[in-house]
Structures are given as structure tokens and as C-alpha cells.
C-alpha atoms as a PDB file:
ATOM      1  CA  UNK A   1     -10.292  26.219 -16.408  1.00  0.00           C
ATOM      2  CA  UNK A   2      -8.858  27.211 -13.022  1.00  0.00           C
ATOM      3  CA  UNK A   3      -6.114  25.067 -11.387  1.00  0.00           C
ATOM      4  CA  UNK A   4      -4.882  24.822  -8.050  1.00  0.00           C
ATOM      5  CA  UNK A   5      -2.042  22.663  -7.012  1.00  0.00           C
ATOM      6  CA  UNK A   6      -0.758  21.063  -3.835  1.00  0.00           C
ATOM      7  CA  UNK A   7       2.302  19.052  -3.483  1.00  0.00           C
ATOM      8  CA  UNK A   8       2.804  16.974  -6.850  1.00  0.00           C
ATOM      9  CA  UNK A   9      -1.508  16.792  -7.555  1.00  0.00           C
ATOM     10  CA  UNK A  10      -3.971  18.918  -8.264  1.00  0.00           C
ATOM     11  CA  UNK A  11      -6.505  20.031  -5.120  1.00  0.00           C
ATOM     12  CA  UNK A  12      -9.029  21.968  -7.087  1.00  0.00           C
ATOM     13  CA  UNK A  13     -10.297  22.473 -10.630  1.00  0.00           C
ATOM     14  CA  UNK A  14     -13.034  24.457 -12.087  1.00  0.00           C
ATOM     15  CA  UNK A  15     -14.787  24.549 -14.874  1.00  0.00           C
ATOM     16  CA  UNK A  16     -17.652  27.275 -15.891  1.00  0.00           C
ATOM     17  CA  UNK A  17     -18.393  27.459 -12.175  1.00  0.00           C
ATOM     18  CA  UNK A  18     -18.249  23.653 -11.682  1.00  0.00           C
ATOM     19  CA  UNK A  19     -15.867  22.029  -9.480  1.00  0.00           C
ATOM     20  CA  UNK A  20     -13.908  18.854  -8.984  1.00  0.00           C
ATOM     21  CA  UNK A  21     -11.860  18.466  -6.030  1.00  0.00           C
ATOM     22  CA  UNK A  22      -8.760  15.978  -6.070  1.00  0.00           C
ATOM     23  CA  UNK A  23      -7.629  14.460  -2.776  1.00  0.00           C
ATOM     24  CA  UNK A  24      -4.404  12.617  -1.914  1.00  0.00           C
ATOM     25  CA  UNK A  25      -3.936   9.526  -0.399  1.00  0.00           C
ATOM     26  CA  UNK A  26      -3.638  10.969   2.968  1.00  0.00           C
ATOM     27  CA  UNK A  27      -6.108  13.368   3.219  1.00  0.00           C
ATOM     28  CA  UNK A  28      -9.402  13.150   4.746  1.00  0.00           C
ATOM     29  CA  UNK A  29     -12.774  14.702   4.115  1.00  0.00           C
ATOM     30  CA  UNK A  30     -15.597  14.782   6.479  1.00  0.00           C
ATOM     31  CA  UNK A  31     -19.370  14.556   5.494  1.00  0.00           C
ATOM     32  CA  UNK A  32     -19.451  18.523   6.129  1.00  0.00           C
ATOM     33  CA  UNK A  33     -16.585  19.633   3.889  1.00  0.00           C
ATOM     34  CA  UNK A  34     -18.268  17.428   0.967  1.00  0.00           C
ATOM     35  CA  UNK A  35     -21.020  18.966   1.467  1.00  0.00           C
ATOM     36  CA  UNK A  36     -20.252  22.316   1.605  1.00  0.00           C
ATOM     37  CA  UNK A  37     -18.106  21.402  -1.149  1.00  0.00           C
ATOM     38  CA  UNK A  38     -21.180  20.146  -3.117  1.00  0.00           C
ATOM     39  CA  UNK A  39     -22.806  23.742  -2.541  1.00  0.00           C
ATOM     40  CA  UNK A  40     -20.305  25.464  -3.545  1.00  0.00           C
ATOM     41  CA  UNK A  41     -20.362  23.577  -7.221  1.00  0.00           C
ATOM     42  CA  UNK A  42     -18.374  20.520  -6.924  1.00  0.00           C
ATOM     43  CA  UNK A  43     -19.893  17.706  -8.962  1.00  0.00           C
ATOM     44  CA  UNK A  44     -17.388  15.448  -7.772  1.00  0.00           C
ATOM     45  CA  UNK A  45     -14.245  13.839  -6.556  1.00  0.00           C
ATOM     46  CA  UNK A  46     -11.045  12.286  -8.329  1.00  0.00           C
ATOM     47  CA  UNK A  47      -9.147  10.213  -5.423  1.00  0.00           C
ATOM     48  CA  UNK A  48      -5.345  10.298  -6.876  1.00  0.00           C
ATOM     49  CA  UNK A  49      -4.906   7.113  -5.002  1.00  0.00           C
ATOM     50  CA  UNK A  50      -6.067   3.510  -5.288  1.00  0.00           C
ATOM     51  CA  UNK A  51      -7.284   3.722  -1.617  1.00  0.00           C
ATOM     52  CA  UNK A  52     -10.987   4.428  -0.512  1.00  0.00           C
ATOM     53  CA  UNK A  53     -10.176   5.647   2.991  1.00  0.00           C
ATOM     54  CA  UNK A  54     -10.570   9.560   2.061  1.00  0.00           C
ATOM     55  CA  UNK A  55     -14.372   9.410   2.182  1.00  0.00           C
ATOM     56  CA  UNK A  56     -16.649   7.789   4.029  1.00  0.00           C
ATOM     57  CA  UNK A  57     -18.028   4.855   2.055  1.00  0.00           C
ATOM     58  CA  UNK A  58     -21.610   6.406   0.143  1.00  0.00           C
ATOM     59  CA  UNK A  59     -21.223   9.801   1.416  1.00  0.00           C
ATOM     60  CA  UNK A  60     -20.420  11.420  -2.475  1.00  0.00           C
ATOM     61  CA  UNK A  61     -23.867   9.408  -3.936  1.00  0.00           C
ATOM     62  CA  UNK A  62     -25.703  10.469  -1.125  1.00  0.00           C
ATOM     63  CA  UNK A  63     -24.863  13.924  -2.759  1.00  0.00           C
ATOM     64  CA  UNK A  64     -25.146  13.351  -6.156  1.00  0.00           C
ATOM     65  CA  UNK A  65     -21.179  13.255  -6.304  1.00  0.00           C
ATOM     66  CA  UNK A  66     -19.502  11.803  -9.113  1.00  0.00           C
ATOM     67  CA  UNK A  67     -16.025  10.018  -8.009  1.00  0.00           C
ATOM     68  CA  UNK A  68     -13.276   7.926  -8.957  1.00  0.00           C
ATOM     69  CA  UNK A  69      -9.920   6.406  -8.310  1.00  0.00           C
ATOM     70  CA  UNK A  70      -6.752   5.943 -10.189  1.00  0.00           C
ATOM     71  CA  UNK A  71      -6.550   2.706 -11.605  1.00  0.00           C
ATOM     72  CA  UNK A  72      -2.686   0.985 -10.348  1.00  0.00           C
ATOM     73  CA  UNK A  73      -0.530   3.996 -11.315  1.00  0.00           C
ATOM     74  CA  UNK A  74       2.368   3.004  -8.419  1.00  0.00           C
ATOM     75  CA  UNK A  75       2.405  -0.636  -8.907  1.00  0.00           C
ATOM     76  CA  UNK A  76       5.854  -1.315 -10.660  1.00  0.00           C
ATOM     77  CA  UNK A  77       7.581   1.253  -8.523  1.00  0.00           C
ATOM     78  CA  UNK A  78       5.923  -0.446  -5.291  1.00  0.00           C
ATOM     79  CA  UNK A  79       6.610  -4.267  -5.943  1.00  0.00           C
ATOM     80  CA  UNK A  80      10.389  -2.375  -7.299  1.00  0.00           C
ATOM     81  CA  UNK A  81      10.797  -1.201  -3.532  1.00  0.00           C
ATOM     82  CA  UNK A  82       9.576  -4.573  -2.256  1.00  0.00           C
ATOM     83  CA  UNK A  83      13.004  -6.449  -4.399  1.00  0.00           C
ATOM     84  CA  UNK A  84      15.015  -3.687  -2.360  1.00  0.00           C
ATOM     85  CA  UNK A  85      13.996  -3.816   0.868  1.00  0.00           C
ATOM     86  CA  UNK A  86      13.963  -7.860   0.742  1.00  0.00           C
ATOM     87  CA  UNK A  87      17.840  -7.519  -1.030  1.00  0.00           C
ATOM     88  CA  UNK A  88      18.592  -4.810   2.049  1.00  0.00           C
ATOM     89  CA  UNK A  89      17.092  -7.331   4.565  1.00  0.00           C
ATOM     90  CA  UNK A  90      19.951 -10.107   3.616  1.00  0.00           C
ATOM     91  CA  UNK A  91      22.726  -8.112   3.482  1.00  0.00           C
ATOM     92  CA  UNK A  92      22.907  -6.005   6.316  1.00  0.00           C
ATOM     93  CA  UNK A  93      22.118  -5.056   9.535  1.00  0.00           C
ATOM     94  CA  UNK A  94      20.170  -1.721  10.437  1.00  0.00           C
ATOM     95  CA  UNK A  95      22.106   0.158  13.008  1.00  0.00           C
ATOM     96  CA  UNK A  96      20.323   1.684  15.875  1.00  0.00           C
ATOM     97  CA  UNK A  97      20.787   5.506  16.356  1.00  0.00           C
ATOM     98  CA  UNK A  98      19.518   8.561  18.547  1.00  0.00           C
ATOM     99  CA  UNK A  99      17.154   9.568  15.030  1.00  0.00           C
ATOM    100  CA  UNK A 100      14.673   6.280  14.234  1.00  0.00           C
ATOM    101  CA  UNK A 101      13.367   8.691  11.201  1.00  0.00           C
ATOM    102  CA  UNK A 102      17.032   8.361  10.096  1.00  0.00           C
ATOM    103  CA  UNK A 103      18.044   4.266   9.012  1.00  0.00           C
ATOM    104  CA  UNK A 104      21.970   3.826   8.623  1.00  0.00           C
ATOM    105  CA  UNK A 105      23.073   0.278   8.189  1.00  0.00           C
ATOM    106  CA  UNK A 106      26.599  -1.654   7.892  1.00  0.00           C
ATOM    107  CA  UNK A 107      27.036  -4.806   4.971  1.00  0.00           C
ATOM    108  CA  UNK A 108      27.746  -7.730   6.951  1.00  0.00           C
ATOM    109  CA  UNK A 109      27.647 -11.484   5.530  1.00  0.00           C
ATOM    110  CA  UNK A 110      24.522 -12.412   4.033  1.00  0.00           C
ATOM    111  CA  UNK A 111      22.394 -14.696   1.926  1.00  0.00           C
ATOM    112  CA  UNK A 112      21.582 -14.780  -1.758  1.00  0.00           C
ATOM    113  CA  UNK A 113      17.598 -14.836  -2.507  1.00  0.00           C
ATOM    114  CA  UNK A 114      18.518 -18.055  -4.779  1.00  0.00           C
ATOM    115  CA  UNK A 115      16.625 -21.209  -4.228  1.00  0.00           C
ATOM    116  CA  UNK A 116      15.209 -19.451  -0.972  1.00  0.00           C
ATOM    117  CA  UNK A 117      11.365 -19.727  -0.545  1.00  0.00           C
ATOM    118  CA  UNK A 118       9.287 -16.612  -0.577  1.00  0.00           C
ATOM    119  CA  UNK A 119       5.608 -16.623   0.226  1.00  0.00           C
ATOM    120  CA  UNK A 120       3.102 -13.481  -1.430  1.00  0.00           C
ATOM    121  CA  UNK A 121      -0.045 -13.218   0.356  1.00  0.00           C
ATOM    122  CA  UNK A 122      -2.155 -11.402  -1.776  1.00  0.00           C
ATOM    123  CA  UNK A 123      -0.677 -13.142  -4.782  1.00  0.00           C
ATOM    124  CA  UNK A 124      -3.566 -12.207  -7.245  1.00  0.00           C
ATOM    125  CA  UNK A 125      -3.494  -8.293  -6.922  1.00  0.00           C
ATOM    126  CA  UNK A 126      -1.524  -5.730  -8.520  1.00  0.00           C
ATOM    127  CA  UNK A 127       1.478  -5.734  -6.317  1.00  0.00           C
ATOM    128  CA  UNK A 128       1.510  -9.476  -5.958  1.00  0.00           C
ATOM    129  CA  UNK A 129       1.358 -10.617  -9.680  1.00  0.00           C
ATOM    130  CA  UNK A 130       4.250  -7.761 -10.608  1.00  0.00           C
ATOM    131  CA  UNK A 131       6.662  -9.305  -7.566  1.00  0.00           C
ATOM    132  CA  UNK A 132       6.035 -12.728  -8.458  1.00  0.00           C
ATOM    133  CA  UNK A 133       8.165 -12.709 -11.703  1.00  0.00           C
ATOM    134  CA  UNK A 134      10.771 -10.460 -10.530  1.00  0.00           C
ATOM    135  CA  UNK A 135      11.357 -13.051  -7.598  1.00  0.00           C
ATOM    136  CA  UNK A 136      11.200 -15.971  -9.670  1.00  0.00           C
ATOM    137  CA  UNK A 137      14.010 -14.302 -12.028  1.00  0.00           C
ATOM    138  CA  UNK A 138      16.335 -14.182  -9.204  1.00  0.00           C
ATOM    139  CA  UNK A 139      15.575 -18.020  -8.741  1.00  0.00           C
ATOM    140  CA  UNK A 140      13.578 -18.031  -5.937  1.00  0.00           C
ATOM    141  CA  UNK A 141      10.591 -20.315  -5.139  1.00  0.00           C
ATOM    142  CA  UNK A 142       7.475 -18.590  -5.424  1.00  0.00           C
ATOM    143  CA  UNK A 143       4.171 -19.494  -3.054  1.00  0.00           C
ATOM    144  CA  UNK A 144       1.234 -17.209  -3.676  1.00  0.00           C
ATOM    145  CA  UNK A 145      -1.748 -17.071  -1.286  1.00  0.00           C
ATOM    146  CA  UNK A 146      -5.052 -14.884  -1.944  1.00  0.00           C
ATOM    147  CA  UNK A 147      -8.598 -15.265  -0.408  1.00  0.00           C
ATOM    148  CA  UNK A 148     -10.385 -13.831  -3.734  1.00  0.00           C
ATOM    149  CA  UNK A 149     -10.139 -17.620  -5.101  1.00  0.00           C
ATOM    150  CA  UNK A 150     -11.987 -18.921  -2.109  1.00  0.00           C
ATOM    151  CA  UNK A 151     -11.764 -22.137  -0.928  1.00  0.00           C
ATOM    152  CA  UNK A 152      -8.882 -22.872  -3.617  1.00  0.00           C
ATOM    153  CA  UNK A 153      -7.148 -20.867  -0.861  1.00  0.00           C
ATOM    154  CA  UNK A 154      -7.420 -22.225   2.993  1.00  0.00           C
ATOM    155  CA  UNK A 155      -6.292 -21.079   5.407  1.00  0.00           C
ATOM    156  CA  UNK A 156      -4.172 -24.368   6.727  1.00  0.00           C
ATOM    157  CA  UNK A 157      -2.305 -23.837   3.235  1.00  0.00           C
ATOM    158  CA  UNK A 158      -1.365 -20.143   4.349  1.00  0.00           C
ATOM    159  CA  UNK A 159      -0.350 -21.570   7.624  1.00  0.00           C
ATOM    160  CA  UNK A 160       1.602 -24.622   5.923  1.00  0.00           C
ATOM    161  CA  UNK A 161       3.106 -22.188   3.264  1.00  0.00           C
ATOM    162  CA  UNK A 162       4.263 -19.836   6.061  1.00  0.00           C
ATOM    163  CA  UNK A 163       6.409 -22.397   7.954  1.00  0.00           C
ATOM    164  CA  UNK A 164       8.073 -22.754   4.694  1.00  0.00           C
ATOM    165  CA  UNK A 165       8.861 -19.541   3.772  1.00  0.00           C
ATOM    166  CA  UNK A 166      12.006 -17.528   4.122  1.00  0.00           C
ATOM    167  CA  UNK A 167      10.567 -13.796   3.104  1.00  0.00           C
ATOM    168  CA  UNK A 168       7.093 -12.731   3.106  1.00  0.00           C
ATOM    169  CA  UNK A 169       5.491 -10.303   1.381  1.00  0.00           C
ATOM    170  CA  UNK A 170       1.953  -8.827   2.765  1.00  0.00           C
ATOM    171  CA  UNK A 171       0.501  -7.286  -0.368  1.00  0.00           C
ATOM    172  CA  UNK A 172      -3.286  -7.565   0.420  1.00  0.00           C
ATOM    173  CA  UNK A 173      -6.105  -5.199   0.545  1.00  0.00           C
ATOM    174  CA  UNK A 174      -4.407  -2.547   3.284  1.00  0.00           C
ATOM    175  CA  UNK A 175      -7.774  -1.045   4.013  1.00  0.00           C
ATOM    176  CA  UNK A 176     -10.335  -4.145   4.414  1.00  0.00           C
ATOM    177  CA  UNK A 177      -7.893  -6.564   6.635  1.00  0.00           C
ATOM    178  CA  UNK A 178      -6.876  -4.528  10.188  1.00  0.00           C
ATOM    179  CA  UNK A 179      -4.548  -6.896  12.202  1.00  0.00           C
ATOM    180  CA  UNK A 180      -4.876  -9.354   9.504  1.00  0.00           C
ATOM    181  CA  UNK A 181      -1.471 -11.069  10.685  1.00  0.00           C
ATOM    182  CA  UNK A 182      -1.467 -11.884  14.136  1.00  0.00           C
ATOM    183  CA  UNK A 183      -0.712 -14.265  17.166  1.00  0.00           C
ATOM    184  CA  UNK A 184      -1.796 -17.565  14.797  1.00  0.00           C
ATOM    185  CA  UNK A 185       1.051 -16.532  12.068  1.00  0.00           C
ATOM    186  CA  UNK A 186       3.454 -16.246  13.666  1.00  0.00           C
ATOM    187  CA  UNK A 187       3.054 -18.763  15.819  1.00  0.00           C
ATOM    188  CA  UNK A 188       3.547 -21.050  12.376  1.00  0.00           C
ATOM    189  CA  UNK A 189       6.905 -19.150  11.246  1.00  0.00           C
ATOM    190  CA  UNK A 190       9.926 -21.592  11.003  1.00  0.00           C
ATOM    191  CA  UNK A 191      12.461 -19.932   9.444  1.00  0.00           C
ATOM    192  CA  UNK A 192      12.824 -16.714  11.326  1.00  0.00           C
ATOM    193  CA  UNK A 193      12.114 -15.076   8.217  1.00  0.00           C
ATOM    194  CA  UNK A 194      11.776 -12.104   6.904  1.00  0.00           C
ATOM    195  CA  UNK A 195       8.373  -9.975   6.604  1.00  0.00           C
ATOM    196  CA  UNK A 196       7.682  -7.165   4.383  1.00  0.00           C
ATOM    197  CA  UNK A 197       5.008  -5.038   4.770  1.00  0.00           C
ATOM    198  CA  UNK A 198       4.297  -3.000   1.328  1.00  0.00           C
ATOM    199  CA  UNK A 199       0.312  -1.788   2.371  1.00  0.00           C
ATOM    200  CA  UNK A 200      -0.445  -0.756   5.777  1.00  0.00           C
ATOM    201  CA  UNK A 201       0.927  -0.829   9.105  1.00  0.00           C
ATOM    202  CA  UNK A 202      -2.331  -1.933  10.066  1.00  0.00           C
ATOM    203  CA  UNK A 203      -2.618  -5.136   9.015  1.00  0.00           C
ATOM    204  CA  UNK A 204      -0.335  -6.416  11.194  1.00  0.00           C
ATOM    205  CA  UNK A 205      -0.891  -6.525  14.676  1.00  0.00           C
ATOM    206  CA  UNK A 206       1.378  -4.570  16.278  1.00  0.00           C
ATOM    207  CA  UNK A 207       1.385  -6.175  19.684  1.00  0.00           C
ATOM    208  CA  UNK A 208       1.997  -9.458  17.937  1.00  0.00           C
ATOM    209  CA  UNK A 209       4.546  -8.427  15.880  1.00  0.00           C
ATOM    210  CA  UNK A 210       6.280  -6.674  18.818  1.00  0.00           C
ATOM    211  CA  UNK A 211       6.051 -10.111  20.797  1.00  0.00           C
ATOM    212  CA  UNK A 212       6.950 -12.408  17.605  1.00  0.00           C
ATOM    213  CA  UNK A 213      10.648  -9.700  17.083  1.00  0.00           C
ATOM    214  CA  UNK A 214      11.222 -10.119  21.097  1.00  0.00           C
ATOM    215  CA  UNK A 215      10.858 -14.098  20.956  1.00  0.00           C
ATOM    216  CA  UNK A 216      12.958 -14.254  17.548  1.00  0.00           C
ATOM    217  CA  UNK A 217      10.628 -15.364  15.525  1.00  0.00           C
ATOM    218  CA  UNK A 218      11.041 -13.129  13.195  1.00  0.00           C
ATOM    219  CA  UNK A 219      14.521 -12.003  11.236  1.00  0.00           C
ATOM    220  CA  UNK A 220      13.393  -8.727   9.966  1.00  0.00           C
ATOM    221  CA  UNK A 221      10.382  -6.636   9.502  1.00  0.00           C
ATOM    222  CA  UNK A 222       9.708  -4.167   6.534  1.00  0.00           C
ATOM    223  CA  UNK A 223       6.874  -1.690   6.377  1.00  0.00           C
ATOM    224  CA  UNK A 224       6.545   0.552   3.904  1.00  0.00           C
ATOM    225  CA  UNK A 225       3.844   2.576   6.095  1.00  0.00           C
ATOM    226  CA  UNK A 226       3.611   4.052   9.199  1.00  0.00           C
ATOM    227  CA  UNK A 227       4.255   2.297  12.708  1.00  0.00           C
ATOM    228  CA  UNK A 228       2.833   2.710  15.768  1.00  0.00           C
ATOM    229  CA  UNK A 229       4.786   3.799  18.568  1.00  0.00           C
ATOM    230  CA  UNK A 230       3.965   1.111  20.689  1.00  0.00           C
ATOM    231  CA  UNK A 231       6.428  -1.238  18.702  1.00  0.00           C
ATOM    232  CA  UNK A 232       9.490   0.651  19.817  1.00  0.00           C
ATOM    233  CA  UNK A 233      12.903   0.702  18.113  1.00  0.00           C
ATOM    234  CA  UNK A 234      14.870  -2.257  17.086  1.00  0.00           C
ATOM    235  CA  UNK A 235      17.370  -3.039  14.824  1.00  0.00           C
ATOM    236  CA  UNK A 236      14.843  -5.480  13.279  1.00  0.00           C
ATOM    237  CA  UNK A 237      12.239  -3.066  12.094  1.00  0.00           C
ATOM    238  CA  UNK A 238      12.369  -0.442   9.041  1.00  0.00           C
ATOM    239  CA  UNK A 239       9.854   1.943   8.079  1.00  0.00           C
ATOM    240  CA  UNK A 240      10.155   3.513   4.707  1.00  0.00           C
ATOM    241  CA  UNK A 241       7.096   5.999   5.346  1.00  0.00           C
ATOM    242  CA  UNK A 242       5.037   5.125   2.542  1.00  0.00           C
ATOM    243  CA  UNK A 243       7.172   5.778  -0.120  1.00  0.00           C
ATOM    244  CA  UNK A 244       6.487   3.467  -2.371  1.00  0.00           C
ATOM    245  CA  UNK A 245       5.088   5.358  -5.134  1.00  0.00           C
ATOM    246  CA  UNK A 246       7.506   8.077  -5.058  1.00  0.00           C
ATOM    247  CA  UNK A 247       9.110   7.615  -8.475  1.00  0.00           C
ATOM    248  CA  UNK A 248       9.465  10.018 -11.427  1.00  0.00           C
ATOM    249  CA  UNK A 249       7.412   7.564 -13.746  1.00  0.00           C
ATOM    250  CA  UNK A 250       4.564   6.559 -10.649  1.00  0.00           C
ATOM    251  CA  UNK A 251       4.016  10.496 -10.354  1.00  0.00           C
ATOM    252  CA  UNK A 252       3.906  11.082 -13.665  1.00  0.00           C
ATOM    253  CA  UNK A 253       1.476   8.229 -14.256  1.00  0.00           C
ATOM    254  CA  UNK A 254      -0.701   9.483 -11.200  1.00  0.00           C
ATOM    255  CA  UNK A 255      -0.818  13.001 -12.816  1.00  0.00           C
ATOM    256  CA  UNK A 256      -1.666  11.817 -16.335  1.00  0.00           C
ATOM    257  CA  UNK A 257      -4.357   9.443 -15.155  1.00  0.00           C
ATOM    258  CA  UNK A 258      -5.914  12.569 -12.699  1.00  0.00           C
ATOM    259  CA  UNK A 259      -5.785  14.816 -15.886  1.00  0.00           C
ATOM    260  CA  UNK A 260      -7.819  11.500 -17.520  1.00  0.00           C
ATOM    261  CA  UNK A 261     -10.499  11.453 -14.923  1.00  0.00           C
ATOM    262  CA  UNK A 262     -11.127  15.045 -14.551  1.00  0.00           C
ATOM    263  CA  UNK A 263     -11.399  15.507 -18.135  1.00  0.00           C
ATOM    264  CA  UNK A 264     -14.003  12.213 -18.155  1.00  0.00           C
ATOM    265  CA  UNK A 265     -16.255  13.751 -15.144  1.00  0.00           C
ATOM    266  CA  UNK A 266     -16.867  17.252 -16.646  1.00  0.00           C
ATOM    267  CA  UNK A 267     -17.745  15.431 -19.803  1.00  0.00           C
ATOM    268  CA  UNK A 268     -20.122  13.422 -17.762  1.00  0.00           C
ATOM    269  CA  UNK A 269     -21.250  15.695 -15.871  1.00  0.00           C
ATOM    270  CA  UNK A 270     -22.307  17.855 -19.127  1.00  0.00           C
ATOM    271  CA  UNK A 271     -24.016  14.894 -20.712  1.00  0.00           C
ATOM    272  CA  UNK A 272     -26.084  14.361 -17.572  1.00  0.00           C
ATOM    273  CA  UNK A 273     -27.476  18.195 -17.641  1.00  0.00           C
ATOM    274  CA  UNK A 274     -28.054  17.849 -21.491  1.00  0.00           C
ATOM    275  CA  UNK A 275     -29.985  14.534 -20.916  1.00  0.00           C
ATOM    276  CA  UNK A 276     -32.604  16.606 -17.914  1.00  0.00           C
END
């Protein structure tokens, strides 16, 4: 079996002239490269990643393509970087410098999480059911809001539940909700609280964000992503860059569970030519 690697994943791997190509969470495959890729032997795709942005949606089983994702390998590490950016946010201010890739800050008085209210939207994924204990251990009050359950969910009770809420954490599909929070939510914020971002820059609307942090209604803004230059510098916003699965135990999760899936699709893939 012949391995390439790239960064901390594997790109390629065949076996007995079969392929199975492995793509990151940030790369991007056109219909041509699959199918060239397709020609050339690959029976199909391993996305090392939860996300489904890499292909375009129907393009492998157009080609006969098996694929697959990983199945929540960066979850503790990511809702772990959500308690440290929301302990960061109350202790300190960011300080503004000449390098906005570079974040220095100075400890200045702040607040204890303690009896303050913190709202999850997206309470029912992974994310959002790991935070939700970890918060409630450090004795805050909890308020979960997820569409999946319907109309057990409104959305008046996301607005009401917003104007109570202190912190906010957006930990909802990243890839299925563009500019989910806009204009209307933070129109509802009473608290000047603080938001944290822990899926995609997208999903909040960056002109509405940039008017909600020049009005104050906002304390703080977390994204653990990538922003759009049209937001501009403050000493309100920090970007982490996406790094919220870059732990020792998330990578060595994500390469165990690649190894997994390989292994599964050339078994497949052998027990599909022995049943022709």
C-alpha cells in the first residue's frame, strides 16, 4: 500500500492500483479533478473533516465514488477552546497593534462566568451538548436553542433567550446557515454580551455585526474562523483562524478514524467487484 502525506493527513493511498484520495477541511475539488481522479483508479474519497464543502454535493455518486466523513473527532478540543475564549473575553482587553494576525492583550478587572446567563444556539449538536456541562459546572445558567426540534424551538424564544443572555455561543451547522445572525439579533441583545463564533465566519453577517460592535451592542466577538476584511480591526473582535481542532488528541483521533475509513472502503470496494 502506497502512502502519501500532506500536513498532519494522508492525501493519497493506493492499493493494487486502486486509489482513495483524502482531502482536508480546506481543500477543494472540482468536478474535473474527481474525475480525472476516478480514471486514474480512485474508488473514492475519505473527507478528514466533518464538513461537506470539499465536493460538490452528488458529484462522487455521479461517478460511482465511494465517500465518507469523520464522525466528531475535534469536538472536545473545540467546545475546550469555546470555555477559553469566553474566560479570555471577561478578563481582558485585546490590545490593538500594527499585526491583526498577532492578538496581545492586558488583564484588567473582570467578571466571573458564575450565575451569568449563557445562551447555545445549536444546543443539540456535537459542540453544543459537550459546552453545555462544562458551563453549567462553572455555575452558569444554561439556555439551549436548536431548530432540529422544530416548533419546540421558535424563533420568538431565540429572540427572548437572546435579550437574556450574557455570552453566546453559535455552534450550528456552519455550512447550511450563511448570515444566519443578522440585523433581527442583534437588534434583541440587552446585555452587550459577548458572542462566540466556534463554526464559520459566515454565519454571521458581517455588515451586521460590524454595525451591532460600532453601536455597542455587542461586548466582544469571538470567531474561531476566518473574517472578512470588510469588518476591520477593533479591539472587540478575535479571530483564532480555525484552530479549534488543533490538539494532540483531535489529530490523533482524525488520523485513527481516516486509517478506519480507508481500511472500510477498500474492503467495500472488494466486496462490490466479488459480488459482479
Amino acid at each position: 500500500m502506497q502512502q502519501n502525506y500532506e500536513g498532519d493527513v494522508m492525501n493519497l493511498i493506493e492499493k493494487n492500483g486502486k486509489k482513495i484520495m483524502i482531502i482536508k477541511y480546506n481543500e477543494r475539488i472540482n468536478p474535473l479533478e474527481l474525475s480525472q481522479f476516478q480514471k486514474d483508479g480512485g474508488i473514492g474519497v475519505v473527507h478528514a473533516s466533518t464538513g461537506h464543502e470539499n465536493i460538490k454535493a452528488g458529484a462522487c455518486e455521479q461517478l460511482g465514488l465511494l465517500q465518507d466523513w469523520l464522525d466528531g473527532f475535534s469536538t472536545n478540543s473545540v467546545a475546550e477552546l469555546g470555555v477559553f475564549l469566553a474566560l479570555l473575553s471577561v478578563r481582558t482587553n485585546k490590545v490593538l497593534t500594527n499585526t491583526p494576525k498577532l492578538n496581545s492583550f492586558c488583564f484588567t478587572r473582570g467578571t466571573e462566568l458564575k450565575n451569568k446567563t449563557v445562551l447555545i444556539i445549536g444546543s443539540l449538536g456535537r459542540i453544543g451538548k459537550e459546552l453545555a456541562p462544562i458551563l453549567e459546572s462553572f455555575g452558569m445558567i444554561v439556555l439551549g436553542y436548536d431548530a432540529k426540534l422544530g416548533s419546540a424551538f421558535s424563533e420568538g424564544m431565540l429572540f427572548r433567550d437572546l435579550g437574556k443572555a450574557d455570552l453566546i455561543f453559535i455552534c450550528i451547522n456552519g455550512e447550511k446557515n450563511d448570515a444566519f445572525f443578522t440585523d433581527k439579533h442583534f437588534e434583541v441583545l440587552k446585555k452587550k454580551p459577548i458572542l462566540i463564533n466556534l463554526v464559520r465566519g459566515r454565519v454571521v453577517n458581517q455588515r451586521a455585526l460590524k454595525d451591532a460592535i460600532n453601536a455597542g451592542k455587542l461586548g466582544f466577538y469571538c470567531l474561531d474562523g476566518v473574517m472578512s476584511n470588510n469588518v476591520g480591526q477593533s479591539s472587540n473582535i478575535l479571530v483564532t483562524g480555525h484552530v479549534g481542532a488543533n490538539t494532540i488528541e483531535a489529530r490523533e483521533r482524525q488520523r485513527k478514524q481516516v486509517k478506519d475509513k480507508v481500511e472500510e472502503m477498500f474492503t467495500q470496494n472488494t466486496q462490490n467487484d466479488n459480488s459482479l
